[in-house]
Every structure is written in structure tokens, then in C-alpha cells.
N, C-alpha and C. Protein backbone atom coordinates (compact mmCIF):
# COMPACT_ATOMS: atom_id res chain seq x y z
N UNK A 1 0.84 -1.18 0.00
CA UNK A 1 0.00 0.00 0.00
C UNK A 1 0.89 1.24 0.00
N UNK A 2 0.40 2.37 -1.03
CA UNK A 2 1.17 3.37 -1.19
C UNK A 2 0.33 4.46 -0.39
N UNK A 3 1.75 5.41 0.52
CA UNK A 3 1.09 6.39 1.20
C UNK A 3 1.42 7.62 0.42
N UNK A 4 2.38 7.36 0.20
CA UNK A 4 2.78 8.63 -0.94
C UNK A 4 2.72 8.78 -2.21
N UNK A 5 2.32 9.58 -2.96
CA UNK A 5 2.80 9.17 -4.63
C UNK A 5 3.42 10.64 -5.17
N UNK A 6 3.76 10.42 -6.27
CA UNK A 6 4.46 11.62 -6.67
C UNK A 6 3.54 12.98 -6.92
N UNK A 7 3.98 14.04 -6.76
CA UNK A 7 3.06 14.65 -7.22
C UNK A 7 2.93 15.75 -8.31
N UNK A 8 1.85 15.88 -9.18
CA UNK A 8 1.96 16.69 -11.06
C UNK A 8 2.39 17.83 -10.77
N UNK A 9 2.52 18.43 -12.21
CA UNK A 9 2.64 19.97 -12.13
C UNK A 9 2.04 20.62 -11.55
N UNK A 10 0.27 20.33 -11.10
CA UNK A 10 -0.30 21.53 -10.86
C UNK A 10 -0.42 21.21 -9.57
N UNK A 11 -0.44 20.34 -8.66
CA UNK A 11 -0.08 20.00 -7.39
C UNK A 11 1.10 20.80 -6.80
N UNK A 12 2.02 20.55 -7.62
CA UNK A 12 3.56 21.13 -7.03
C UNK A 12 3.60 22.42 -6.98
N UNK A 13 2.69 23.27 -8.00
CA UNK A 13 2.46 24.84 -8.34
C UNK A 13 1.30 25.16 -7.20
N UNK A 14 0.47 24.60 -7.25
CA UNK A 14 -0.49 24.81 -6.00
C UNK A 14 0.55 24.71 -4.63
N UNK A 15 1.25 24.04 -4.25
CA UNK A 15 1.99 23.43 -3.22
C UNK A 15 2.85 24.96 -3.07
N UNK A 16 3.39 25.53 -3.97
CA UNK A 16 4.89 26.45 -4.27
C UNK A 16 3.97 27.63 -3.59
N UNK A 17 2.65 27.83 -4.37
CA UNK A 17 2.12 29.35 -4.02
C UNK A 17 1.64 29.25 -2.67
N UNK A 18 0.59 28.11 -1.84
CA UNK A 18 0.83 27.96 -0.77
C UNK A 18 1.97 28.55 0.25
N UNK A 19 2.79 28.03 0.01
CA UNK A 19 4.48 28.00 1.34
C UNK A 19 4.72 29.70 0.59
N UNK A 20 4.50 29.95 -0.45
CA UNK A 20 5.07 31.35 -0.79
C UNK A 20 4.28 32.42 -0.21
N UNK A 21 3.00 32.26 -0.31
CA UNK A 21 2.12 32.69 0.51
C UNK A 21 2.03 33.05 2.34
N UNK A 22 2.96 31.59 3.06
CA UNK A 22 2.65 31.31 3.95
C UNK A 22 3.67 31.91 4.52
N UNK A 23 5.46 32.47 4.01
CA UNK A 23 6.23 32.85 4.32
C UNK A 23 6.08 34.53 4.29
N UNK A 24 5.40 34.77 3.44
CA UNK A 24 5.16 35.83 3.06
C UNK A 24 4.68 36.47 4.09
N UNK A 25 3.24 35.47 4.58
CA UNK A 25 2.99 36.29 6.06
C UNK A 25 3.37 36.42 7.14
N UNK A 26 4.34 34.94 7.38
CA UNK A 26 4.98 35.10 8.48
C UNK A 26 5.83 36.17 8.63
N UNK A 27 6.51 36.59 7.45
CA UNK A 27 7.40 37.45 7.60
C UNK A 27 6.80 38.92 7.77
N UNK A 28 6.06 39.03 7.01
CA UNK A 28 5.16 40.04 7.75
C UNK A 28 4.94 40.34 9.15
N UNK A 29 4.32 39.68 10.12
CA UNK A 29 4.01 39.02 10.96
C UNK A 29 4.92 39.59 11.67
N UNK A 30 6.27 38.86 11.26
CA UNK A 30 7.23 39.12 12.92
C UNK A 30 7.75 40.60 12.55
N UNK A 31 8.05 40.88 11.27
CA UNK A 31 8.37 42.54 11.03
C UNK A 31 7.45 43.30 11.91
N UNK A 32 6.22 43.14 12.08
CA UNK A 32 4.90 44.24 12.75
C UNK A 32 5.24 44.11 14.33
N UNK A 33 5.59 42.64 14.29
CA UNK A 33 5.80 42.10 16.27
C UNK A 33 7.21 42.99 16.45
N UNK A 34 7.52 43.07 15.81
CA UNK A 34 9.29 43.44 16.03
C UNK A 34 9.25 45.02 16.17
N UNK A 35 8.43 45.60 15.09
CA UNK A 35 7.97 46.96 15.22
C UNK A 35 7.12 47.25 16.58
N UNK A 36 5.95 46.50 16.57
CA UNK A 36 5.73 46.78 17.87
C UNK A 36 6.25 46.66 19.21
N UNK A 37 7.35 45.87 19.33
CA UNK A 37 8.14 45.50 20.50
C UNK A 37 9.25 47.12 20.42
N UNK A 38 9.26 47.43 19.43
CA UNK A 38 10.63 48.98 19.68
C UNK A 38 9.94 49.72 19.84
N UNK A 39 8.83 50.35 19.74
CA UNK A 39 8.04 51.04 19.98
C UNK A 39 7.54 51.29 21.09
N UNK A 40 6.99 50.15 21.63
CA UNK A 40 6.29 50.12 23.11
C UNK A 40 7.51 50.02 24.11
N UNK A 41 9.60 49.86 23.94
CA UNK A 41 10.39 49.64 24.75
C UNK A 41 10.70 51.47 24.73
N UNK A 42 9.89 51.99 24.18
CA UNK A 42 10.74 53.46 23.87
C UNK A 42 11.75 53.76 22.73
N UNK A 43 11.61 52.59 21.90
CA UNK A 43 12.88 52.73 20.80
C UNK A 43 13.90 52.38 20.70
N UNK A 44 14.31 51.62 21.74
CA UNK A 44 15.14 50.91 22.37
C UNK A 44 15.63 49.63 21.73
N UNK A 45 16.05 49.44 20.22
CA UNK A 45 16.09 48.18 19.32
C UNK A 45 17.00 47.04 20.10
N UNK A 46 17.24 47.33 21.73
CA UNK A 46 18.12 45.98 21.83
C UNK A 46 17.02 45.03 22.85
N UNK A 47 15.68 45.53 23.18
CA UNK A 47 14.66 44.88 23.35
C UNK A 47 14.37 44.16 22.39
N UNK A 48 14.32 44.32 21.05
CA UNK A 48 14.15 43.85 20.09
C UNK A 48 14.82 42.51 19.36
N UNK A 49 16.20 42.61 19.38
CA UNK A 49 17.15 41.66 19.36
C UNK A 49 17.28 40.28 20.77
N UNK A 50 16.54 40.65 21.41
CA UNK A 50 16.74 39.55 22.73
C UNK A 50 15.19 38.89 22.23
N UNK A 51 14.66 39.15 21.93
CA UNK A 51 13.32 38.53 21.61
C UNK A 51 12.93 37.17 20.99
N UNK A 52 12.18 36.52 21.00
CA UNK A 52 12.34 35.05 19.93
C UNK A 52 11.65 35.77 18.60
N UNK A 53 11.17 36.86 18.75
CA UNK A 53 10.57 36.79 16.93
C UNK A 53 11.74 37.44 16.25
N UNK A 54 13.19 37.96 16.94
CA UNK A 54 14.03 38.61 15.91
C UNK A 54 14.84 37.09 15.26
N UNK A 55 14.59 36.32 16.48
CA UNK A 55 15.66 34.66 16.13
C UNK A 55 14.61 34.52 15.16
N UNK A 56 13.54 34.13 14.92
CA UNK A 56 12.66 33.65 14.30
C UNK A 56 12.79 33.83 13.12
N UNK A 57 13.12 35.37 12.83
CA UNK A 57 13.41 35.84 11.80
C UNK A 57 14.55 36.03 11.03
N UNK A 58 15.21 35.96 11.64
CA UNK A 58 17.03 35.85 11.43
C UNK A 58 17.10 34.40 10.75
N UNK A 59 16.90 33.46 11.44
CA UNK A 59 16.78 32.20 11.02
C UNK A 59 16.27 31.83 10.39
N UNK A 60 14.95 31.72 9.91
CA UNK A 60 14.05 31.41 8.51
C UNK A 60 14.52 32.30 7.34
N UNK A 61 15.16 33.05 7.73
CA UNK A 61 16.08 33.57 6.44
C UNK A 61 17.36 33.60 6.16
N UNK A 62 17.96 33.05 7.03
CA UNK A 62 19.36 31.98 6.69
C UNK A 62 18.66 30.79 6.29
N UNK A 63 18.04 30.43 6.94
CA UNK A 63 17.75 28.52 5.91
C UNK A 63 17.20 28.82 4.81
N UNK A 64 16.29 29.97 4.19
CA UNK A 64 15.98 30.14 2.83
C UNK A 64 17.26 30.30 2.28
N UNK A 65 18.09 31.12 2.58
CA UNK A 65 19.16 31.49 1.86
C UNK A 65 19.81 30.45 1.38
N UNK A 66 20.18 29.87 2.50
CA UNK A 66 21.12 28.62 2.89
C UNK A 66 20.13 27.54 1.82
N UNK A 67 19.43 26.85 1.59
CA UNK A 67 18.74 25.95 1.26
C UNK A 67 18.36 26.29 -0.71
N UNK A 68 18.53 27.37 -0.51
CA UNK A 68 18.60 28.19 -2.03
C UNK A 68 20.10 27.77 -2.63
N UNK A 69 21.21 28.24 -1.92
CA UNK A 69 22.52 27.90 -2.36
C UNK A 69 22.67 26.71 -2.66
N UNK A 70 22.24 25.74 -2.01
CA UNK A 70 22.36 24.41 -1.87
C UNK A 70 21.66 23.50 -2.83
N UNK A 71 20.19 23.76 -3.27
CA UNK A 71 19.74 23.36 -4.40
C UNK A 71 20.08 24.27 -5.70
N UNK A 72 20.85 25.48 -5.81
CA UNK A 72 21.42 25.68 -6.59
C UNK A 72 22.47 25.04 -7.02
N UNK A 73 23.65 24.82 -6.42
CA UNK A 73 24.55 24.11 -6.16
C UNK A 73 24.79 22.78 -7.05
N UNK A 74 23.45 21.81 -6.14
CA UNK A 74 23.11 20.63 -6.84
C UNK A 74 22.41 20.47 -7.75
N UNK A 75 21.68 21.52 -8.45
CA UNK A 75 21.13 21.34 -9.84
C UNK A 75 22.53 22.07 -10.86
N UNK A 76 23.49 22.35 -10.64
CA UNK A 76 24.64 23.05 -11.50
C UNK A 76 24.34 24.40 -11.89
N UNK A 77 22.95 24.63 -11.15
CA UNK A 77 22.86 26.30 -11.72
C UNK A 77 23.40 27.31 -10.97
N UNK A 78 24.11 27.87 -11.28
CA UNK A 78 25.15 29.34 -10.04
C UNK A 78 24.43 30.05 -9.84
N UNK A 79 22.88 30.43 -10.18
CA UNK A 79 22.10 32.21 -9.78
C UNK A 79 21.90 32.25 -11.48
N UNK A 80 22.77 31.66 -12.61
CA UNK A 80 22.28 32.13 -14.01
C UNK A 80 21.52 32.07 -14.25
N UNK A 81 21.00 33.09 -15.11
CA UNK A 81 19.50 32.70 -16.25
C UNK A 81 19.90 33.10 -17.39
């Protein structure tokens, strides 16, 4: 019995705009939390940096980065088009 199967083009395109969608807001999201956290400390951006939404954010955009290089990498493409 199969739990997985592969999945078509328009699955994988449905799938892409999803997570593109979903990053999109997160990142939103912690930008507004992050804004509102300097704001309400008096302006004070090192309230800001001790926080889990600045890690949050720092980090989901090293592993995009990071995870971009890497399947670049292994498909032989450098960034060209």
C-alpha cells in the first residue's frame, strides 16, 4: 500500500504558491511584532534583538538562503538565467 505518490505539475504549483504565501505572512508578521516591540520599549532596538521573533526571523532567512545555495549548487545552476 502506497502512502505517498508523486506529485503533477499543478499540485507542485499549488503546493509552491501555498508555502510562498505562507512565508510571506509570516514574515510580515514578525516585522509588525518586532515593530511593535521597539516602539512600546521606547525605541530601544536591543529589546528587540533579545526577543524570539528577531531569532525567528534571522533564522528562517538563513535557511531560505542557505537551502537556495544548496539546491542551486546541486542542480549546476550558479544564480544564471
Amino acid at each position: 500500500m502506497k502512502f505517498f505518490r508523486k506529485m503533477d505539475e499543478m499540485e507542485m504549483y499549488i503546493n509552491f504558491k501555498a508555502l510562498r504565501l505562507t512565508y510571506i505572512f509570516i514574515l510580515v508578521f514578525l516585522i509588525c511584532r518586532l515593530t511593535y516591540i521597539i516602539v512600546s520599549s521606547g525605541f530601544e532596538p536591543t529589546e528587540a534583538f533579545r526577543s524570539w521573533e528577531f531569532f525567528l526571523l534571522i533564522t528562517q532567512n538563513l535557511i531560505l538562503i542557505g537551502s537556495r545555495l544548496i539546491m542551486n549548487t546541486k542542480m549546476g545552476n550558479d544564480g544564471e538565467q
